[in-house]
C-alpha atoms as a PDB file:
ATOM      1  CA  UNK A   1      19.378  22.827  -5.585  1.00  0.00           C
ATOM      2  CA  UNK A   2      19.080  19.175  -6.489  1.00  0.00           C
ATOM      3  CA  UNK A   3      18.780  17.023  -9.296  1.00  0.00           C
ATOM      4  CA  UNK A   4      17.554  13.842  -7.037  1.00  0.00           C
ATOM      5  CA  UNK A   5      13.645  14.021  -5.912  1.00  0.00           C
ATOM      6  CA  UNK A   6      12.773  14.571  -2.773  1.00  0.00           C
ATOM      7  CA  UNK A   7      12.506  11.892  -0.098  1.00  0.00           C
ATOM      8  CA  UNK A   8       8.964   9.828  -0.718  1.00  0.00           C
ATOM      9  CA  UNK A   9       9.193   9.512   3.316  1.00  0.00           C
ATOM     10  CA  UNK A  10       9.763  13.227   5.101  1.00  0.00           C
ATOM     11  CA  UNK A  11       9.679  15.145   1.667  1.00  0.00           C
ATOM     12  CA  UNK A  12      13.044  16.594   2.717  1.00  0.00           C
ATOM     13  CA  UNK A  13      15.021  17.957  -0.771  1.00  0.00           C
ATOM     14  CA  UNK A  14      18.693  17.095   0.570  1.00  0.00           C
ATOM     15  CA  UNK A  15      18.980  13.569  -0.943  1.00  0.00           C
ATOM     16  CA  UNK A  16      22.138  12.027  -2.273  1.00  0.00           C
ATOM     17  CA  UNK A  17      23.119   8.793  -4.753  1.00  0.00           C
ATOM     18  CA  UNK A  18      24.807   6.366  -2.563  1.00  0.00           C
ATOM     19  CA  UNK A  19      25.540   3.875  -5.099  1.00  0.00           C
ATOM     20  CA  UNK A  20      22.653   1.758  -6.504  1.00  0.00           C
ATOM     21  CA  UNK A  21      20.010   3.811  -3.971  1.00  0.00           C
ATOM     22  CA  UNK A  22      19.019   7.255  -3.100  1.00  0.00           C
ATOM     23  CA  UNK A  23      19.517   8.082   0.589  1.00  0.00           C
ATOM     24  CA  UNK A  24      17.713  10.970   2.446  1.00  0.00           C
ATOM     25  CA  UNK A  25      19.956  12.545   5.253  1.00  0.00           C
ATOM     26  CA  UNK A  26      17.604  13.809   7.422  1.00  0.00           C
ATOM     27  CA  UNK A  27      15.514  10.246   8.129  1.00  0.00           C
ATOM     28  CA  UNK A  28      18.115   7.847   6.934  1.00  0.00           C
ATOM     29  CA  UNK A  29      15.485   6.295   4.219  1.00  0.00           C
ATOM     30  CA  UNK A  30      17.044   4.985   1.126  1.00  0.00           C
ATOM     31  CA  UNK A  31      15.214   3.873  -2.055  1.00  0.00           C
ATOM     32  CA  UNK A  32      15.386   3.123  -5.617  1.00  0.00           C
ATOM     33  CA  UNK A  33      15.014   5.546  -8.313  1.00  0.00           C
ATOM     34  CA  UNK A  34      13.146   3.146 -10.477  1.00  0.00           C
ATOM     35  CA  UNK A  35      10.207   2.763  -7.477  1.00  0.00           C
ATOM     36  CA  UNK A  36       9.631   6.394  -7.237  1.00  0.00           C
ATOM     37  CA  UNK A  37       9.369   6.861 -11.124  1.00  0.00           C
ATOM     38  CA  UNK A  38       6.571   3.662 -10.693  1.00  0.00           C
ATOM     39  CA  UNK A  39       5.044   4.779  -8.020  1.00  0.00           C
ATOM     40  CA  UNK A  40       4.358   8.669  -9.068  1.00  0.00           C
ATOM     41  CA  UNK A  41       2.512   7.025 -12.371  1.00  0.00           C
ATOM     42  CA  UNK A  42       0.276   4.955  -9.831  1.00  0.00           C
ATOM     43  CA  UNK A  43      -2.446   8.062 -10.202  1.00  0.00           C
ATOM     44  CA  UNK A  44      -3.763   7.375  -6.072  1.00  0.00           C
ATOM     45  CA  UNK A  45      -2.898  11.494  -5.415  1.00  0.00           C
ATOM     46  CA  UNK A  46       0.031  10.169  -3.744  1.00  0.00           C
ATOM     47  CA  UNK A  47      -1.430   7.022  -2.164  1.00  0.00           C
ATOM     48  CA  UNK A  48       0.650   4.324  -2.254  1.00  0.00           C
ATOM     49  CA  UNK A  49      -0.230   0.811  -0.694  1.00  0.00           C
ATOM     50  CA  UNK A  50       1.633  -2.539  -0.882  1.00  0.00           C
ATOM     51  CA  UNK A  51       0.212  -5.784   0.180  1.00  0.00           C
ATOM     52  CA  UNK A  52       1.584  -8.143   1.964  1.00  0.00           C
ATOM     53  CA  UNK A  53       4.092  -9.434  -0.692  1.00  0.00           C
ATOM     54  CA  UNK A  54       5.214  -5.906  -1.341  1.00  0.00           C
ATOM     55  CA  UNK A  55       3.097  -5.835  -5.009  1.00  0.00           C
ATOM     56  CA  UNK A  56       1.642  -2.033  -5.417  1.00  0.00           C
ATOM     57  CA  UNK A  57      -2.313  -1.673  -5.033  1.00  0.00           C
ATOM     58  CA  UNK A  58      -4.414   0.538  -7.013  1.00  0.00           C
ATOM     59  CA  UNK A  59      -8.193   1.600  -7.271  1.00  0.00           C
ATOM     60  CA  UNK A  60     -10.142  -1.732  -8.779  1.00  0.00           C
ATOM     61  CA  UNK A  61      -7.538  -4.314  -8.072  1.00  0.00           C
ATOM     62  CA  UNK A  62      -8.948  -7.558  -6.558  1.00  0.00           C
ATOM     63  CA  UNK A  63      -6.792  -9.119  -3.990  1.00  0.00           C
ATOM     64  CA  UNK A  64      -7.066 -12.239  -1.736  1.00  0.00           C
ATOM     65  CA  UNK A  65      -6.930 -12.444   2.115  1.00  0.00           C
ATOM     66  CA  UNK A  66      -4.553 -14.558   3.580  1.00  0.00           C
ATOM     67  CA  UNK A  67      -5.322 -15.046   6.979  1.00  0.00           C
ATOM     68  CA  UNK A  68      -8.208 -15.289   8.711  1.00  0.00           C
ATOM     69  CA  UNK A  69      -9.804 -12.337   9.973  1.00  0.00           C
ATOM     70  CA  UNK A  70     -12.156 -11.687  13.209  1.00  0.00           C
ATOM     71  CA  UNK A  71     -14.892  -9.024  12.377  1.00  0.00           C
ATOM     72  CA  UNK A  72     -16.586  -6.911  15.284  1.00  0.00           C
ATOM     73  CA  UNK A  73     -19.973  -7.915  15.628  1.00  0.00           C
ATOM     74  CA  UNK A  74     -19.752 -11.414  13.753  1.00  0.00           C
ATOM     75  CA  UNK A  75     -19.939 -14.690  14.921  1.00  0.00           C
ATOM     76  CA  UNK A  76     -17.600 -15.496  11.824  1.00  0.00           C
ATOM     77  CA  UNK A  77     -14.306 -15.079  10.741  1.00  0.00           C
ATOM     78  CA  UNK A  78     -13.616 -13.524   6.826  1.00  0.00           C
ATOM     79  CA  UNK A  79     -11.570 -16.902   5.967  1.00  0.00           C
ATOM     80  CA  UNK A  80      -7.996 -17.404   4.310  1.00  0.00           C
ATOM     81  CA  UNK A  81      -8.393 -17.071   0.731  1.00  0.00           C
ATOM     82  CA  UNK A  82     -12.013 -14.977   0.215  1.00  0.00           C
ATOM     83  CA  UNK A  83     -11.703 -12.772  -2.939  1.00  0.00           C
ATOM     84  CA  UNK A  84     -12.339  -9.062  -2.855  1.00  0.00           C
ATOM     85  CA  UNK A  85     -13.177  -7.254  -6.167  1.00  0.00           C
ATOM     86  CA  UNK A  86     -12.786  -4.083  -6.792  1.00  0.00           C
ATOM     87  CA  UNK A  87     -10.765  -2.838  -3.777  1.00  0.00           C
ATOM     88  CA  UNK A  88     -10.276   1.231  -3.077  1.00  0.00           C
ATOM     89  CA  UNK A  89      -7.710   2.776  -1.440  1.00  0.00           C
ATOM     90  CA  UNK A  90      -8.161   5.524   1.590  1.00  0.00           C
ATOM     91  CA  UNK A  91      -5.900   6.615   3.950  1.00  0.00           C
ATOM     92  CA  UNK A  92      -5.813   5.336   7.479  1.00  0.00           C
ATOM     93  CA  UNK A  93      -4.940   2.196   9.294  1.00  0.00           C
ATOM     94  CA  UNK A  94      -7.071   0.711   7.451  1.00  0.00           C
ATOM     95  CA  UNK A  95      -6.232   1.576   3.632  1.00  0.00           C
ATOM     96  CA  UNK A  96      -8.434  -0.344   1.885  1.00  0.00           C
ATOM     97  CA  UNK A  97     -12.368   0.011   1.596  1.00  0.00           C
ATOM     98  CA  UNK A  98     -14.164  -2.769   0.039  1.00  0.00           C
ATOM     99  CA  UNK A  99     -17.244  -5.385  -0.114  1.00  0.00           C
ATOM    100  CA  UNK A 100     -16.906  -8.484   1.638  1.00  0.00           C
ATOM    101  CA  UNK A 101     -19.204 -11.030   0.337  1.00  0.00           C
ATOM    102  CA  UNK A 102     -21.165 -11.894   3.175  1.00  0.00           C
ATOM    103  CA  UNK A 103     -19.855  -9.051   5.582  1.00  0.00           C
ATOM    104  CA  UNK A 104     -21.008  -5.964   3.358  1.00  0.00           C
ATOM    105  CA  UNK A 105     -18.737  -2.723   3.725  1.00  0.00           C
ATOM    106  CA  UNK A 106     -15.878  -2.806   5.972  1.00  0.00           C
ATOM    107  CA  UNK A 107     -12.297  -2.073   5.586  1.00  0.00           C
ATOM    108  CA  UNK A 108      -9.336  -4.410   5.954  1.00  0.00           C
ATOM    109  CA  UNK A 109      -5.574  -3.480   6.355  1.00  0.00           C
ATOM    110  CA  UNK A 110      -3.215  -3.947   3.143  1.00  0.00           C
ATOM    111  CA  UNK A 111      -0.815  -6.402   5.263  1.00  0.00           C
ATOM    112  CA  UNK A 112      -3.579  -8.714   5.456  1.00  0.00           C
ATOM    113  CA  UNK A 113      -3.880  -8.843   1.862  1.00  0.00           C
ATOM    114  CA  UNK A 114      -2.314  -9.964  -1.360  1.00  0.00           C
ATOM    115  CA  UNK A 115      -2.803  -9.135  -5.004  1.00  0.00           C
ATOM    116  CA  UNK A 116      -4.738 -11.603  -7.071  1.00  0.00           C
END
């Protein structure tokens, strides 16, 4: 059918090289090559998650929050700049599942987060 993968968005096996990126037709996403052939060695069963810089997360990395954060039930915030060690990944809204020293389990959203 295809030489190109499928789309990492709708899965759809009609995609096409326009120029330096590969476009799907049916959802109008376009990508690089070169991501996809990172991203399938990440070993997350298909999980992938970006911080807020863009930078890919995986099982174990330890990443620093960059705003503060309200908690439910807290008087205090998680502050701009806590580290969090040994970070894992789950799907959701909330796609990462971690320790918070201080705070105990929770889980915090990826765009709140950068790579450390």
């Amino acid at each position: 059918m295809s030489e190109f993968p499928p789309c990492p968005k709708c899965k759809s096996p009609y995609t096409y090289d326009s120029g330096s990126l590969l476009t799907c037709p049916e959802c109008a996403f376009e990508w690089s090559a070169e991501v996809v052939a990172v991203e399938e060695t990440s070993g997350n069963d298909g999980l992938l998650v970006r911080d807020s810089n863009g930078a890919l997360l995986q099982d174990g990395d330890t990443v620093v929050v960059i705003k503060d954060l309200p908690v439910k039930g807290y008087s205090r915030n998680i502050k701009a700049g806590t580290k969090v060690k040994n970070i894992r990944l789950i799907d959701g809204d909330h796609n990462i599942d971690c320790k918070v020293d201080g705070f105990g389990a929770m889980a915090l959203k990826s765009i709140f987060v950068k790579k450390a």
